[in-house]
Protein backbone atom coordinates (compact mmCIF):
# COMPACT_ATOMS: atom_id res chain seq x y z
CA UNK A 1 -1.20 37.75 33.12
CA UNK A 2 -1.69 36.91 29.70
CA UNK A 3 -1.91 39.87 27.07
CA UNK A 4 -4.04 37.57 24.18
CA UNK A 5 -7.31 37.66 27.10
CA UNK A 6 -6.96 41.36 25.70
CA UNK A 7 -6.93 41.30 22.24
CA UNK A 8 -8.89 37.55 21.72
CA UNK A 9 -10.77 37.68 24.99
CA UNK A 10 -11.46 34.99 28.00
CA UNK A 11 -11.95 31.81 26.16
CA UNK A 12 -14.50 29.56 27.48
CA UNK A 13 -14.80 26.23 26.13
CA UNK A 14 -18.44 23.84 26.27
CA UNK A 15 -17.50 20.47 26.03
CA UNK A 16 -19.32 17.15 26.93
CA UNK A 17 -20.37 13.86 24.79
CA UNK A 18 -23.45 14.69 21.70
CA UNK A 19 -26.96 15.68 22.77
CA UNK A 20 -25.25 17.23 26.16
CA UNK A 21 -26.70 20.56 25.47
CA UNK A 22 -24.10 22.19 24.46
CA UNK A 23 -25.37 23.97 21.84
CA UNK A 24 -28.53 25.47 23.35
CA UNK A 25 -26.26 26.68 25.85
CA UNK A 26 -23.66 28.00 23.42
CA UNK A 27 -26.92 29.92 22.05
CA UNK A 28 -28.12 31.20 25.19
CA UNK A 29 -24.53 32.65 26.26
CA UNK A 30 -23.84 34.60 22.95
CA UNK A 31 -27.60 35.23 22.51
CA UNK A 32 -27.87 34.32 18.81
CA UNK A 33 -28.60 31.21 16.77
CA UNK A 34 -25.48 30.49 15.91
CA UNK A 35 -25.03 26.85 16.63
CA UNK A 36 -27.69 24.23 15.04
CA UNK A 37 -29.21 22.29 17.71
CA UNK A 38 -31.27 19.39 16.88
CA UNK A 39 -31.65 15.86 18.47
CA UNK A 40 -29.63 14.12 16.19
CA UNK A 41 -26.73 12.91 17.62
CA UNK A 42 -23.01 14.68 16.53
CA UNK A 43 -25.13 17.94 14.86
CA UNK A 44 -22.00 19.92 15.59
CA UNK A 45 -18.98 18.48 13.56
CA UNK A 46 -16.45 21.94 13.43
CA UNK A 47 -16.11 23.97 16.43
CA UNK A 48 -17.76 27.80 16.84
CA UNK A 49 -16.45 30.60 18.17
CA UNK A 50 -18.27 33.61 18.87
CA UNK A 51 -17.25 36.74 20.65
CA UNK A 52 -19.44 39.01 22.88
CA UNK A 53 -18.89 41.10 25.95
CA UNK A 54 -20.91 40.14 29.31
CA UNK A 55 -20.56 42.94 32.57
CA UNK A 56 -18.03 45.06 30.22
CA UNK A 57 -15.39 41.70 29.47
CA UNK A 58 -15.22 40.19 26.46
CA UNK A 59 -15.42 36.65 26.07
CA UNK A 60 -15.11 33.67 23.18
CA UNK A 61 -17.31 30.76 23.66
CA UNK A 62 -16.30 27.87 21.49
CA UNK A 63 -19.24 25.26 20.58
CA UNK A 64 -17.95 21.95 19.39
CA UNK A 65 -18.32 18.47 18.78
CA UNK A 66 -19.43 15.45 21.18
CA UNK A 67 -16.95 13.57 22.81
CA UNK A 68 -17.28 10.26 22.42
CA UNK A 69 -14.79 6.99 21.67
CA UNK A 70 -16.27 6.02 18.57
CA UNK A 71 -17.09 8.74 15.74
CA UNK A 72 -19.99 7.91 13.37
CA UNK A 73 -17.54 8.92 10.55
CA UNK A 74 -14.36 10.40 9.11
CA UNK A 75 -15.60 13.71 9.77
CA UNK A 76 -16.90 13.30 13.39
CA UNK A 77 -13.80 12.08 14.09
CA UNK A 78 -12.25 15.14 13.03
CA UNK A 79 -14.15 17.45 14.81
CA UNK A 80 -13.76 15.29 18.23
CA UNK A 81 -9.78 15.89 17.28
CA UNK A 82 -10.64 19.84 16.86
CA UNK A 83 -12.80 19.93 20.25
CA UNK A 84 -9.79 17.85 22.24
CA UNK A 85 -7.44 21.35 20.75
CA UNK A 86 -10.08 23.38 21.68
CA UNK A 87 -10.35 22.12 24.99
CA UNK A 88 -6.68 22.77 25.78
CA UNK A 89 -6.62 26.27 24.35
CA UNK A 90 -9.48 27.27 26.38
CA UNK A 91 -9.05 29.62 29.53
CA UNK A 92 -12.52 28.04 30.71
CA UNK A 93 -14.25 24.82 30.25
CA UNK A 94 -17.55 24.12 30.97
CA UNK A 95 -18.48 20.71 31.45
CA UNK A 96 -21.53 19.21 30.30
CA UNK A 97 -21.19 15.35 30.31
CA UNK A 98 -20.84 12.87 32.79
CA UNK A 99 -19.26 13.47 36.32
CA UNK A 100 -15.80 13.64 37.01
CA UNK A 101 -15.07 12.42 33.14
CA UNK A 102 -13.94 16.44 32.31
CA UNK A 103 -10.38 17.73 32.02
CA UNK A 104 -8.74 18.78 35.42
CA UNK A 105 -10.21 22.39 36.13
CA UNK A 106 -13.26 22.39 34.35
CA UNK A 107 -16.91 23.52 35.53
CA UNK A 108 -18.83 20.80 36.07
CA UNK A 109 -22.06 22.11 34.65
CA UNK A 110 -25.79 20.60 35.64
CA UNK A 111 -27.50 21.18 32.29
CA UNK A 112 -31.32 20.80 31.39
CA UNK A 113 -32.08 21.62 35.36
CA UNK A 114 -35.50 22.39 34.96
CA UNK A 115 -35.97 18.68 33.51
CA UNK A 116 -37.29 15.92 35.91
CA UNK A 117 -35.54 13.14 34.40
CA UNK A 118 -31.95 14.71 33.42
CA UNK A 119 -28.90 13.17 34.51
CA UNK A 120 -27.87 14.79 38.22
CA UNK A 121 -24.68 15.77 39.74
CA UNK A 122 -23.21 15.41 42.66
CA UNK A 123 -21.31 18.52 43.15
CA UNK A 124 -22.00 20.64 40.05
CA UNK A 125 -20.67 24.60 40.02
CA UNK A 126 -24.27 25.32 38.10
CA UNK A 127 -27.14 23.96 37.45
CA UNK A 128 -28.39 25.98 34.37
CA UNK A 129 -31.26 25.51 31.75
CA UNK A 130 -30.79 27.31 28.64
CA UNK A 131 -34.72 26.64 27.93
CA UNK A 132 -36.56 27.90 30.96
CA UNK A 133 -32.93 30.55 31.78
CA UNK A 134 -32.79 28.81 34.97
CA UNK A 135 -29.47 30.20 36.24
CA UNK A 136 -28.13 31.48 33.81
CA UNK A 137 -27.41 34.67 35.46
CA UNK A 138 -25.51 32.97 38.30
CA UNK A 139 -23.41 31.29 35.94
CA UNK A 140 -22.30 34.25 34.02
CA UNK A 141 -21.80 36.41 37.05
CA UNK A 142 -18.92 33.72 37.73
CA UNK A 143 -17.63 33.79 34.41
CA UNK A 144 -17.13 37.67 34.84
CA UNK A 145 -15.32 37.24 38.33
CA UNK A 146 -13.28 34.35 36.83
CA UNK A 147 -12.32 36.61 33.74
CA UNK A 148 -11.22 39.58 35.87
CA UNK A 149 -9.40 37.65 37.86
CA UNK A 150 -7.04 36.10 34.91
CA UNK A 151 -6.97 39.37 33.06
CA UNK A 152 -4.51 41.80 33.86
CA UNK A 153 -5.28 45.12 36.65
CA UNK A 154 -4.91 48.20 35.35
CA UNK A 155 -1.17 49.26 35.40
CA UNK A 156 -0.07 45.37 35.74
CA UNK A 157 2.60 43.65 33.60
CA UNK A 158 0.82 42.07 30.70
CA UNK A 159 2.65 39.16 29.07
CA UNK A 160 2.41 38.16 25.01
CA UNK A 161 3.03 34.35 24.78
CA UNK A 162 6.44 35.02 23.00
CA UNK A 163 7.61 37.27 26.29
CA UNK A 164 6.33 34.59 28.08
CA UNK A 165 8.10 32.37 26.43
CA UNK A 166 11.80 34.19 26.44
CA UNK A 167 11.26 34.87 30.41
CA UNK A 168 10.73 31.54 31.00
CA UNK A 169 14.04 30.47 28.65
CA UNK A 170 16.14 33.41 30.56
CA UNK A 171 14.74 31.74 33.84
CA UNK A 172 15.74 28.67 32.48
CA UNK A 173 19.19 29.22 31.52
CA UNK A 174 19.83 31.15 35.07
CA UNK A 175 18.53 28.31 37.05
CA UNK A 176 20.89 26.02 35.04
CA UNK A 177 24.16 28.11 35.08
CA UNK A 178 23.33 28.57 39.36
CA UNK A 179 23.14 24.75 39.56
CA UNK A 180 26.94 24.00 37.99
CA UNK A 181 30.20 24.07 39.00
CA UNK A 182 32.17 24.21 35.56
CA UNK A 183 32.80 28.04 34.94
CA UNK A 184 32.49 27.40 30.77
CA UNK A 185 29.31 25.45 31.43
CA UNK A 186 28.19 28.51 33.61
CA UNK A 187 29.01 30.89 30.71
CA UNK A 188 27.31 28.71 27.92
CA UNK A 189 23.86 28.96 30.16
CA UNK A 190 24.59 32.93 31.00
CA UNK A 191 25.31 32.96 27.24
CA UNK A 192 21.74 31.85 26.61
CA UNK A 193 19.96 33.94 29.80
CA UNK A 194 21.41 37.19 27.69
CA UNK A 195 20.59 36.08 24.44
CA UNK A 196 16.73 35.63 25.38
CA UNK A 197 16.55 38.98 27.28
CA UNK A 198 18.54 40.54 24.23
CA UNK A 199 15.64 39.01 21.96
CA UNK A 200 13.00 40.11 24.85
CA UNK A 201 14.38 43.66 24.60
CA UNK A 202 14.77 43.89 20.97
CA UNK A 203 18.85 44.33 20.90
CA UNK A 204 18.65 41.18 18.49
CA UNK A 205 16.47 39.98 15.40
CA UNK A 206 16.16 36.56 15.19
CA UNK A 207 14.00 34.64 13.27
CA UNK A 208 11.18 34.20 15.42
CA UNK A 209 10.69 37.75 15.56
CA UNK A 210 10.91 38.31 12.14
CA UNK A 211 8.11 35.32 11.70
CA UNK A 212 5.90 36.80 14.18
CA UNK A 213 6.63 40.14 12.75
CA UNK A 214 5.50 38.89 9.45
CA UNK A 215 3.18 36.35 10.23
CA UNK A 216 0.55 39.45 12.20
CA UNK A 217 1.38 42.11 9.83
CA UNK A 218 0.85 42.54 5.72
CA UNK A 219 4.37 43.98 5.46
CA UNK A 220 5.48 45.01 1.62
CA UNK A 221 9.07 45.06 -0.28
């Protein structure tokens, strides 16, 4: 499990095309005004994060721009950029636009349910209103089962994304230095295996240490 759910908590991304509800919902979930919603099309250019526990976990919801192909301007056109990151980054993304048109994994969300003439789903995981509250509860009783689930049990392993990243070059190396015949070739790659786990263990300084040391802490001469 990932040790930044922790410190930065379960990230949970609303994303869908302008005028999708986002917004409202974004409201609703962190229960403060702190994304403008009105019916102009592409109100939210920059994307909002907020942070707030729900059932004891914490959570960041990120509000951001519309999706769509064409920006109105330069700075739409950022902000679609900054919601495509922000979509990647997320642990969670709730989907408010059309069907099936999502990334792979997301929460196809029904919003607006308590609206007559709103645009259905087939198959959603919630229908929600963020007007009338209609289920709203049932939609962040999942979020707080999917959050426990990804964060880690008390007394597991937790993993910082530069640990992950050394296990996975040590893994690496091993799998390439098992897959050879040459015994220098071997050595190079068992070279490598013990020079991450030396860097995982702290038996070397190298520079990405030294810029993550620097880079989190205000460190003086």
């Amino acid at each position: 499990p990932s040790a930044e759910i922790l410190r930065e908590g379960f990230r949970v991304a609303l994303a869908g095309p302008p005028n999708a509800g986002k917004s409202t919902l974004f409201n609703v979930l962190v229960d403060r005004d702190a994304a403008i919603v009105t019916p102009i099309a592409g109100t939210t250019r920059d994307a909002l994060h907020r942070s707030v526990a729900i059932g004891g976990v914490p959570f960041t919801f990120v509000d951001m721009a519309g999706l769509r192909d064409e920006a109105g301007d330069a700075v739409e056109l950022i902000g679609i950029e900054r919601a495509r990151h922000e979509m990647a980054a997320a642990d969670c993304v709730l989907w408010l636009g059309p069907e099936g048109e999502g990334p792979p994994g997301a929460w196809e969300i029904e919003a607006r349910c308590d609206l007559a003439d709103r645009t259905r789903k087939s198959a959603p995981a919630h229908c929600v209103s963020a007007v009338a509250g209609e289920g709203l509860d049932n939609l962040k009783r999942a979020l707080v089962e999917h959050a426990r689930a990804a964060m880690p049990k008390p007394g597991e392993l937790a993993l910082a994304r530069r640990q992950r990243d050394l296990i996975a070059a040590a893994a690496g190396a091993l799998a390439d230095a098992a897959s050879v015949a040459d015994p220098l070739v071997v050595a190079e790659h068992l070279r490598l295996a013990r020079d991450a786990f030396d860097c995982l263990t702290g038996r070397a300084a190298t520079e990405d240490m030294l810029d993550a040391l620097f880079g989190r802490f205000c460190i003086g001469k």
